[in-house]
Protein backbone atom coordinates (compact mmCIF):
# COMPACT_ATOMS: atom_id res chain seq x y z
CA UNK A 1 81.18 74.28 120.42
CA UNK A 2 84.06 76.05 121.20
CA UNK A 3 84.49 80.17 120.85
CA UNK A 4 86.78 81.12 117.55
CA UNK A 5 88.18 84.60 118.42
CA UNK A 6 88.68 85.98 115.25
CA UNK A 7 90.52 89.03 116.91
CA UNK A 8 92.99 87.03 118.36
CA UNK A 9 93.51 85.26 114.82
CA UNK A 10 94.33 87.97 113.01
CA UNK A 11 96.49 89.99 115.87
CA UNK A 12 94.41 92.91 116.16
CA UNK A 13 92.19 94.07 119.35
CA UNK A 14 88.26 94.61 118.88
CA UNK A 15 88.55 99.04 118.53
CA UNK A 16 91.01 97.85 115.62
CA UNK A 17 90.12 100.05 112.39
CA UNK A 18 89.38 98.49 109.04
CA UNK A 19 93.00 99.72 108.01
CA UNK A 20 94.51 97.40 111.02
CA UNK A 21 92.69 94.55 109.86
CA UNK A 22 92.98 94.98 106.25
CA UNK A 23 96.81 95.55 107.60
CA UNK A 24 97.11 92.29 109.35
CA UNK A 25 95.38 90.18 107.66
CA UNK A 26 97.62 90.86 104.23
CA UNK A 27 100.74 90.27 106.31
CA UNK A 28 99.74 86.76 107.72
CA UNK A 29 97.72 85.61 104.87
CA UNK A 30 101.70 86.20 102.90
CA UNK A 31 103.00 84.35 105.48
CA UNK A 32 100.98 80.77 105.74
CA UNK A 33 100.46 81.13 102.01
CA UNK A 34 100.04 77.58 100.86
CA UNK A 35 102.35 78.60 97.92
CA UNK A 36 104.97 79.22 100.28
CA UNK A 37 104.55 77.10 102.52
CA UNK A 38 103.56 73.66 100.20
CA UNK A 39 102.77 70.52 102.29
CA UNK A 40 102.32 72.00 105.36
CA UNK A 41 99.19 71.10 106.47
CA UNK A 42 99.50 73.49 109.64
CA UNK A 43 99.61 76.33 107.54
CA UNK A 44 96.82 75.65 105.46
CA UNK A 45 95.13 75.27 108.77
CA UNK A 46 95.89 78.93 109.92
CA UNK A 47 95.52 80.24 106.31
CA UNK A 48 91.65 79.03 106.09
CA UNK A 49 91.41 80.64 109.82
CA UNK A 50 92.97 83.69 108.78
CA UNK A 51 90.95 84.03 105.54
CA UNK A 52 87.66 83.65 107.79
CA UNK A 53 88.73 85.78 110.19
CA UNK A 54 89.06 88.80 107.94
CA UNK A 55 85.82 87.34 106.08
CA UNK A 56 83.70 88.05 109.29
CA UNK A 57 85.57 91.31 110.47
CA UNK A 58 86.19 92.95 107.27
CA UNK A 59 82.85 93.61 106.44
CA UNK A 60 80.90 96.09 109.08
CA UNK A 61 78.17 94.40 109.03
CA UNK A 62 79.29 90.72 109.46
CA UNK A 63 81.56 92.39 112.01
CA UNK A 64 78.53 93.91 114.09
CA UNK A 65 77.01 90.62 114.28
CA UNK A 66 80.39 88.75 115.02
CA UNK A 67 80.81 91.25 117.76
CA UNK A 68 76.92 90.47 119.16
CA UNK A 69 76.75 86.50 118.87
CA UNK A 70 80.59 85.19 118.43
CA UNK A 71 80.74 82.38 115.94
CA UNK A 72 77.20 82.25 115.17
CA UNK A 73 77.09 85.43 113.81
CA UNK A 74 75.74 84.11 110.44
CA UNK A 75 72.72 83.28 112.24
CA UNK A 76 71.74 85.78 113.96
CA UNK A 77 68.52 86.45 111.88
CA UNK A 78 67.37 83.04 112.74
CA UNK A 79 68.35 83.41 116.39
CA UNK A 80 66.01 86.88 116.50
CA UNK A 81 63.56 85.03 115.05
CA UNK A 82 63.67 81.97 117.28
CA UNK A 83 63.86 84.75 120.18
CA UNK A 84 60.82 86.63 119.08
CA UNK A 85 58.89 83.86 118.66
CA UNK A 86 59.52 82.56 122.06
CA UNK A 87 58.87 85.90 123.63
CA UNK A 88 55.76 86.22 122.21
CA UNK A 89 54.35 83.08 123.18
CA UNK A 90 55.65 83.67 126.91
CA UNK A 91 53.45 87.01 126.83
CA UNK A 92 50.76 84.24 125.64
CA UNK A 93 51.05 82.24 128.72
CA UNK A 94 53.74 79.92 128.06
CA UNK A 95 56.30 79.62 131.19
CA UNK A 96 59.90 78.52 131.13
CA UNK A 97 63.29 79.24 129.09
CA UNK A 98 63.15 77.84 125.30
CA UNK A 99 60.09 75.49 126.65
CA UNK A 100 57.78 77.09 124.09
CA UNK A 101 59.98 76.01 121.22
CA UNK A 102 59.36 71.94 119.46
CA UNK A 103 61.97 69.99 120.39
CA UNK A 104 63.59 72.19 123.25
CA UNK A 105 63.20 71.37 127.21
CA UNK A 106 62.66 74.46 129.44
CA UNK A 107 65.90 76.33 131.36
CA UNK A 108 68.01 76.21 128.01
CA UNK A 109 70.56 79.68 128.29
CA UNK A 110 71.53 80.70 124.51
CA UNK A 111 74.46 78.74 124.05
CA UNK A 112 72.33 75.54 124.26
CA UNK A 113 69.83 77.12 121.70
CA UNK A 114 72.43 77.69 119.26
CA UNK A 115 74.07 74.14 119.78
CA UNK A 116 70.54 72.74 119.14
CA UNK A 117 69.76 74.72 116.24
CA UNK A 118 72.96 74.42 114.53
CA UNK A 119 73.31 70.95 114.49
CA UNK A 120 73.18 70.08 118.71
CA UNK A 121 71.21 67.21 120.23
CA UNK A 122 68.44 68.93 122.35
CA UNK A 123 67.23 66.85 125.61
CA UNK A 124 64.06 66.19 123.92
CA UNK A 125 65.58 63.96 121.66
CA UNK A 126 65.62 65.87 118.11
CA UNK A 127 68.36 67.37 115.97
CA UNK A 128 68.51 70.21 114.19
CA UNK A 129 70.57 71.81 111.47
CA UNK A 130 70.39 74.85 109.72
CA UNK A 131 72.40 75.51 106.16
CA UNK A 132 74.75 78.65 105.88
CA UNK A 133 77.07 79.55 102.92
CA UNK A 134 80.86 79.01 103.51
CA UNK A 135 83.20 81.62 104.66
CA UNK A 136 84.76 83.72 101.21
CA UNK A 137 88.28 83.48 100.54
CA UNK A 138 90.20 86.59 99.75
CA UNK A 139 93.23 86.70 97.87
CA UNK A 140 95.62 89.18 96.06
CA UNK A 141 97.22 89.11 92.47
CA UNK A 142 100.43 91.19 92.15
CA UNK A 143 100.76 92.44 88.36
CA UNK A 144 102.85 94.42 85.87
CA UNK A 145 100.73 97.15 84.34
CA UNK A 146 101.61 94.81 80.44
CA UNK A 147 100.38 92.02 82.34
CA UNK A 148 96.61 93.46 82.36
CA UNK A 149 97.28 95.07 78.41
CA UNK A 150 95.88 92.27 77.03
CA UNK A 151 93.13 89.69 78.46
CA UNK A 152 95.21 86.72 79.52
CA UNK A 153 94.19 83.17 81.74
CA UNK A 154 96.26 82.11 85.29
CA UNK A 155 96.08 79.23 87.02
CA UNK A 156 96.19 80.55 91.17
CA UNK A 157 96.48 77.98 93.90
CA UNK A 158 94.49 78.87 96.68
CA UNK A 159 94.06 76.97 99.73
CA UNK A 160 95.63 73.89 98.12
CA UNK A 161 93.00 74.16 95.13
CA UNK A 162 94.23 74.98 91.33
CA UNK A 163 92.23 77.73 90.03
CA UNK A 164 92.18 78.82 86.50
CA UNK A 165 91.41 82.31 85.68
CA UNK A 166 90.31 84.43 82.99
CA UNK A 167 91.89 88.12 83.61
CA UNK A 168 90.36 90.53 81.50
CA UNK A 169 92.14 93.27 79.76
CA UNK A 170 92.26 96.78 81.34
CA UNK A 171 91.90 95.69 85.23
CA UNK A 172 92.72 98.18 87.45
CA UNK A 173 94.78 98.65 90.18
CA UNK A 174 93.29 97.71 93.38
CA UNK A 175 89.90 96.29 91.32
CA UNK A 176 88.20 93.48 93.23
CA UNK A 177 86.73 90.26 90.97
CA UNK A 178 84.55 87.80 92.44
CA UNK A 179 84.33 83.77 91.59
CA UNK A 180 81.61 82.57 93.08
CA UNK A 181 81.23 79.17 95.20
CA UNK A 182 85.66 78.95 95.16
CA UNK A 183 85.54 79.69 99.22
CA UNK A 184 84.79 77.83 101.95
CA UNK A 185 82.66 74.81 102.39
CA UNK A 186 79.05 75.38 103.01
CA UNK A 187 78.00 74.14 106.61
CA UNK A 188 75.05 71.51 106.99
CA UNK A 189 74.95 71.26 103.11
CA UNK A 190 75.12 75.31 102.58
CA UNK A 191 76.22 76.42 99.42
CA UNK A 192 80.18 77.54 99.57
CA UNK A 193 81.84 80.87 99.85
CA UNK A 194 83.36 83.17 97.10
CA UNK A 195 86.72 84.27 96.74
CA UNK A 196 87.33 87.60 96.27
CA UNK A 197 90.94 88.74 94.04
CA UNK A 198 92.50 92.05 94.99
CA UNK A 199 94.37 92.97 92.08
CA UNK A 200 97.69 95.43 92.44
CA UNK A 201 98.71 96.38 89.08
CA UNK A 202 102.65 97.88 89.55
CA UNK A 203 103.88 100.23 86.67
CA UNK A 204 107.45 99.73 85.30
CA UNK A 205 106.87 100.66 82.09
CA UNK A 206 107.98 104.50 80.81
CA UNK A 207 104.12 105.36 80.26
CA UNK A 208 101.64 107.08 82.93
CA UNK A 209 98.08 105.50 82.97
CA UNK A 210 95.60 107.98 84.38
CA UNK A 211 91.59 107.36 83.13
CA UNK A 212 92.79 104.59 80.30
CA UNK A 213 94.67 107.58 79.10
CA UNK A 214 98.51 107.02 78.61
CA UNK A 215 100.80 109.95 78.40
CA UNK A 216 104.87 109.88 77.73
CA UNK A 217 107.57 112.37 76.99
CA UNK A 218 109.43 112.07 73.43
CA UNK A 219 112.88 113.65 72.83
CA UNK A 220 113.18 115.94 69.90
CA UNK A 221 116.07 117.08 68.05
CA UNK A 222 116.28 120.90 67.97
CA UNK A 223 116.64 120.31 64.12
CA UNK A 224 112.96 118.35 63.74
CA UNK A 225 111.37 120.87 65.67
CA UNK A 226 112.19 123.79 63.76
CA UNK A 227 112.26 121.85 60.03
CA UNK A 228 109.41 119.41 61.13
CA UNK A 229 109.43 116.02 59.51
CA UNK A 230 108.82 112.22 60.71
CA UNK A 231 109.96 110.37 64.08
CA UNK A 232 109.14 107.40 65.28
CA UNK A 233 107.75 106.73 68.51
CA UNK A 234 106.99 103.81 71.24
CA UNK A 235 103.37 103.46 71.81
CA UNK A 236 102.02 100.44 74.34
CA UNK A 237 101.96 97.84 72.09
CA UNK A 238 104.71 98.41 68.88
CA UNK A 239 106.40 101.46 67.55
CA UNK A 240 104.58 104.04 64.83
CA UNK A 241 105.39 106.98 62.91
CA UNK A 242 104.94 110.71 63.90
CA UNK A 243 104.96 113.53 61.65
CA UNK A 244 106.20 116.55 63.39
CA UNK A 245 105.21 120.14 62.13
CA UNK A 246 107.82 122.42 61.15
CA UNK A 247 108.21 125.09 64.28
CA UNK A 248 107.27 122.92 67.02
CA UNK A 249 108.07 124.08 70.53
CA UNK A 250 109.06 122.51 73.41
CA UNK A 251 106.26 120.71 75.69
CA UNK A 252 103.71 120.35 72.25
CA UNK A 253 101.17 117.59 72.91
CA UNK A 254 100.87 115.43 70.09
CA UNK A 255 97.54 112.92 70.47
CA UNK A 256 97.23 108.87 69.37
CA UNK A 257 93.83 108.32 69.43
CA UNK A 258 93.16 104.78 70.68
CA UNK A 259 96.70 104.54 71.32
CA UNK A 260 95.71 103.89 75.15
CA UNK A 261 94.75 101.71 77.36
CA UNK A 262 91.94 98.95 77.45
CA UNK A 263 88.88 99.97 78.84
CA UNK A 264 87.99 97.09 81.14
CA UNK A 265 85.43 94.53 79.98
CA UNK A 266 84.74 97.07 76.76
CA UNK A 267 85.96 95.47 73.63
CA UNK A 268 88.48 96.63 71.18
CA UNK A 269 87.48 100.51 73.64
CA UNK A 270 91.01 102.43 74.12
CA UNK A 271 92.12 105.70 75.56
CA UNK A 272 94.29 108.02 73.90
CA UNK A 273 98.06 108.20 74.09
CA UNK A 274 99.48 112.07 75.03
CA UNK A 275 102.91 112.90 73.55
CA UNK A 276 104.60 115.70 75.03
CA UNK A 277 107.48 116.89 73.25
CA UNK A 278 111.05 117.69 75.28
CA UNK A 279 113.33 119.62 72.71
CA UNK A 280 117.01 118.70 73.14
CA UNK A 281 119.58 121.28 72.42
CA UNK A 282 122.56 120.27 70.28
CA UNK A 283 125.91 119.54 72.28
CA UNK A 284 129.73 119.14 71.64
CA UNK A 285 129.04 121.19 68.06
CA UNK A 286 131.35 121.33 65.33
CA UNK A 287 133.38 124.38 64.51
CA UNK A 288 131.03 124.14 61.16
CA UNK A 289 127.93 123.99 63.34
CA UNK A 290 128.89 126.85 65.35
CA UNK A 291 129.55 129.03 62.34
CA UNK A 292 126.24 127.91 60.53
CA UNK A 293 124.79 129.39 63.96
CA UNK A 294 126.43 132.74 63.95
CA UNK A 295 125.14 133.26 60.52
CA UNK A 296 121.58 132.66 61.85
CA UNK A 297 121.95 134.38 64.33
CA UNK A 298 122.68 137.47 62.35
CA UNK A 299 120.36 136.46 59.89
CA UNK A 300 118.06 136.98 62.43
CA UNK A 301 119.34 140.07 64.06
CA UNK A 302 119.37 141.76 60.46
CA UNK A 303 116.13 144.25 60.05
């Protein structure tokens, strides 16, 4: 069987960080994307490689054995096992390679044990096959902060395959959801991988998320804020009305309870919405104006 050098796959050299991989995979798995690349069988080809790849050497662990036994890595339990065992029946007398092992001839080297346990023929005639769960998938979903207001479904097309998915309101940026048995296909009648969504929520709307909390700044005439009254104001989802108490001054927090965002997975559960108040100054006054202001302002200066 031959030797799949992940490494190579993905571009990166075996001291790479998880950054560089993380790094590299994202830029090839963009490139041989089957969505942009549709009918090209060749870069489906590379985009299953690439997802396994970053499968096996994303994860430490996977990445430790990967590093230890090559493309068996998935096995390596069984391997130790299959090791031990024939260890400890060589310190009971046994002589010879693998020749302590059913269905294995003596002077096997490790390469031959794998092919015979993962589906090789050994010389002594037998066959055998051992089940492992399919390689996960990993994909990204680029979103619009309203995209993730409400709970809405997609239909994704991963490796060739129509997926339809339910994306639950309040999602957060770089949040990770797993579908289970949508990766790769099981080998020797293993159950399949998972696929794993990276979301990346973008925000191009005038509002700051931070904690399901949503904060803006509302201009206010220099006339509301000293005689109070009603404004209206954008919240996430529609427009309400604000009363504004008489004497307000400028950077006044106003509060809109549940006027946030969704809490993820929480039902009809909202933050708050923070108003902060910017008081605009009157321009280009009237002669009128003007003289209305003297008079305050020796109104004001008067004991």
């Amino acid at each position: 069987m031959a030797f799949i050098d992940y490494y190579k796959i993905l571009g990166v050299d075996k001291n790479a960080t998880d950054a560089d991989v993380k790094k590299a995979y994202r830029k090839l798995a963009r490139k041989h994307h089957p969505d942009l690349n549709p009918n090209d069988k060749e870069a489906e080809q590379k985009f299953k490689e690439i997802n396994e790849a970053n499968e096996v050497l994303s994860h430490p662990e996977n990445r430790k054995k990967y590093d230890q036994y090559g493309e068996n890595w998935q096995h390596s339990e069984e391997f130790e096992k299959q090791r031990q065992q024939q260890q400890s029946r060589s310190r009971g007398g046994q002589q010879g390679g693998f020749g302590g092992f059913e269905g294995f001839s003596g002077g096997g080297d490790y390469s031959d044990f794998f092919e015979s346990m993962f589906g090789g023929r050994s010389t002594g005639g037998r066959s055998r096959t051992s089940a492992s769960k399919g390689g996960d998938f990993n994909a990204e979903l680029h979103l619009d902060l309203k995209d993730v207001y409400t709970t809405q479904k997609r239909e994704l097309t991963i490796n060739g395959k129509n997926i339809r998915l339910t994306i639950p309101a309040g999602v957060e940026n770089g949040q990770v959801i797993k579908i289970s048995g949508m990766g790769g296909e099981g080998r020797n009648g293993g159950p399949k991988g998972d696929l794993y969504i990276t979301f990346t929520i973008e925000n191009k709307t005038k509002f700051k998320l931070d904690n399901h909390n949503l904060y803006s700044t509302v201009d206010l005439d220099l006339y509301s804020a000293i005689l109070g009254g009603e404004i209206t104001v954008d919240t996430f989802d529609g427009k309400v009305k604000l009363k504004v108490l008489p004497g307000t001054q400028n950077g006044t927090k106003a509060k809109l309870k549940g006027k946030g965002f969704p809490v993820y997975k929480k039902e009809d559960v909202f933050g708050d919405l923070y108003i902060t108040y910017q008081i605009v100054l009157p321009t280009k006054l009237t002669e009128k104006e003007k003289e209305l202001f003297e008079e305050l302002a020796k109104l004001k200066a008067t004991p």
